[in-house]
Protein backbone atom coordinates (compact mmCIF):
# COMPACT_ATOMS: atom_id res chain seq x y z
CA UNK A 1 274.45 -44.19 -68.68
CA UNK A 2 272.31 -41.87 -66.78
CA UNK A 3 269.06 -42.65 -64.29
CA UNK A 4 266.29 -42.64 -67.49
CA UNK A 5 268.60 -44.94 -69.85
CA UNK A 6 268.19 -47.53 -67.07
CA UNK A 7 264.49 -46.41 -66.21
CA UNK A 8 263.36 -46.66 -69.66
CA UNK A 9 264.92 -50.57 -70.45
CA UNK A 10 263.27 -51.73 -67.16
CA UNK A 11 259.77 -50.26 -68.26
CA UNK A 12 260.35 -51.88 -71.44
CA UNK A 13 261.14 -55.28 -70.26
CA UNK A 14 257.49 -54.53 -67.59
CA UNK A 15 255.56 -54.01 -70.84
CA UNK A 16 256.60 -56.26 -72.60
CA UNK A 17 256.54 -59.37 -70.51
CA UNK A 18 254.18 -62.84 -70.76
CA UNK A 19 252.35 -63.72 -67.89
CA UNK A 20 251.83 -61.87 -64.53
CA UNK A 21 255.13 -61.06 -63.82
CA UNK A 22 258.76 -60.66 -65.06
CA UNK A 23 262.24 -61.45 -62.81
CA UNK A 24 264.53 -59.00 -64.11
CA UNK A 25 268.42 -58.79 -63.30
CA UNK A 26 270.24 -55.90 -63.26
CA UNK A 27 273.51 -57.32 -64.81
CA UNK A 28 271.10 -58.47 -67.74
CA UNK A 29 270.17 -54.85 -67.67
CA UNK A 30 273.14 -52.93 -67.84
CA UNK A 31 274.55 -55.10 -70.22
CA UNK A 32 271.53 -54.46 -72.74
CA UNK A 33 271.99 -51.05 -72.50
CA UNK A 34 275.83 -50.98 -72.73
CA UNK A 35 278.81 -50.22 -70.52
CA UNK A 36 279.08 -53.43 -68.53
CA UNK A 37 280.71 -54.77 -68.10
CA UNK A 38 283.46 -52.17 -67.89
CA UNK A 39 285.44 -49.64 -65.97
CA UNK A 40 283.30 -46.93 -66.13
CA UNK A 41 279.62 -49.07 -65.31
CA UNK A 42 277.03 -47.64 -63.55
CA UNK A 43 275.75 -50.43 -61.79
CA UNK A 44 274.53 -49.09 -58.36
CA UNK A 45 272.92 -46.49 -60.57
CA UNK A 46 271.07 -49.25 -62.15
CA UNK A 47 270.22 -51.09 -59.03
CA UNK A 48 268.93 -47.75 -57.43
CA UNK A 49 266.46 -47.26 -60.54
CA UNK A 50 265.52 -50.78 -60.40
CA UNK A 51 264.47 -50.69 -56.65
CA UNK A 52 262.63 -46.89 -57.28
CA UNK A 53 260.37 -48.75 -60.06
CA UNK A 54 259.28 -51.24 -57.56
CA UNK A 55 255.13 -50.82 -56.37
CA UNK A 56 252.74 -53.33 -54.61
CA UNK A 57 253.27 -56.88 -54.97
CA UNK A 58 256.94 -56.50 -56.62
CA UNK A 59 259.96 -58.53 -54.68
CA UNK A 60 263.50 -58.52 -54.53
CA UNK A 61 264.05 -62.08 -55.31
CA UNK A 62 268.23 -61.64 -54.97
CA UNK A 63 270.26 -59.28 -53.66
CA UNK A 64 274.02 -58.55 -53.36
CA UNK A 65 274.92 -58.31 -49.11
CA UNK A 66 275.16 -54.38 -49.95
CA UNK A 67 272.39 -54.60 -52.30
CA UNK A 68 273.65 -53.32 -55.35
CA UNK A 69 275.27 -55.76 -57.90
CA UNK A 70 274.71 -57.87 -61.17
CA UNK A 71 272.86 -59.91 -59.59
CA UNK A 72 270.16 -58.19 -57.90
CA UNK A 73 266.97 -59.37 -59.21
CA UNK A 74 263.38 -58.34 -58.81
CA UNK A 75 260.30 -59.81 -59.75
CA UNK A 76 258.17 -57.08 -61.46
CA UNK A 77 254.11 -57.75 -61.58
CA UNK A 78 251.97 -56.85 -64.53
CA UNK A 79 250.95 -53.50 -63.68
CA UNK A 80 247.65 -51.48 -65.20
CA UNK A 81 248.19 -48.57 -67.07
């Protein structure tokens, strides 16, 4: 998995979510897009994308103590474009 396999499923999930906002986990994530879990995951990879996509009002609503993990999860707002 490389940076825009992760960057593209998270910008999916943003465009396609109901309501204002979307909590989005990275586990969930890298498991969509294959690899994990496994030996070879990418995880912190994920997790790094997942905080870069952040803007405004967006929240970590979990975090790992190192935060990078599964179950990091941030709650995305609908953006405009």
């Amino acid at each position: 998995m490389d940076r825009d396999t992760f960057y593209n499923q998270v910008m999916a999930e943003i465009r396609n979510m109901y309501g204002d906002h979307i909590d989005i986990r990275s586990g969930d994530i890298h498991e969509t897009v294959g690899g994990y879990p496994g030996p070879d995951h990418r995880m912190p990879v994920c997790c790094e994308v997942m905080y870069s996509i952040m803007k405004g009002d967006d929240m970590v609503i979990t975090a790992p103590p190192k935060g990078k993990g599964a179950n990091l999860v941030i709650r995305y707002y609908k953006r405009n474009h």
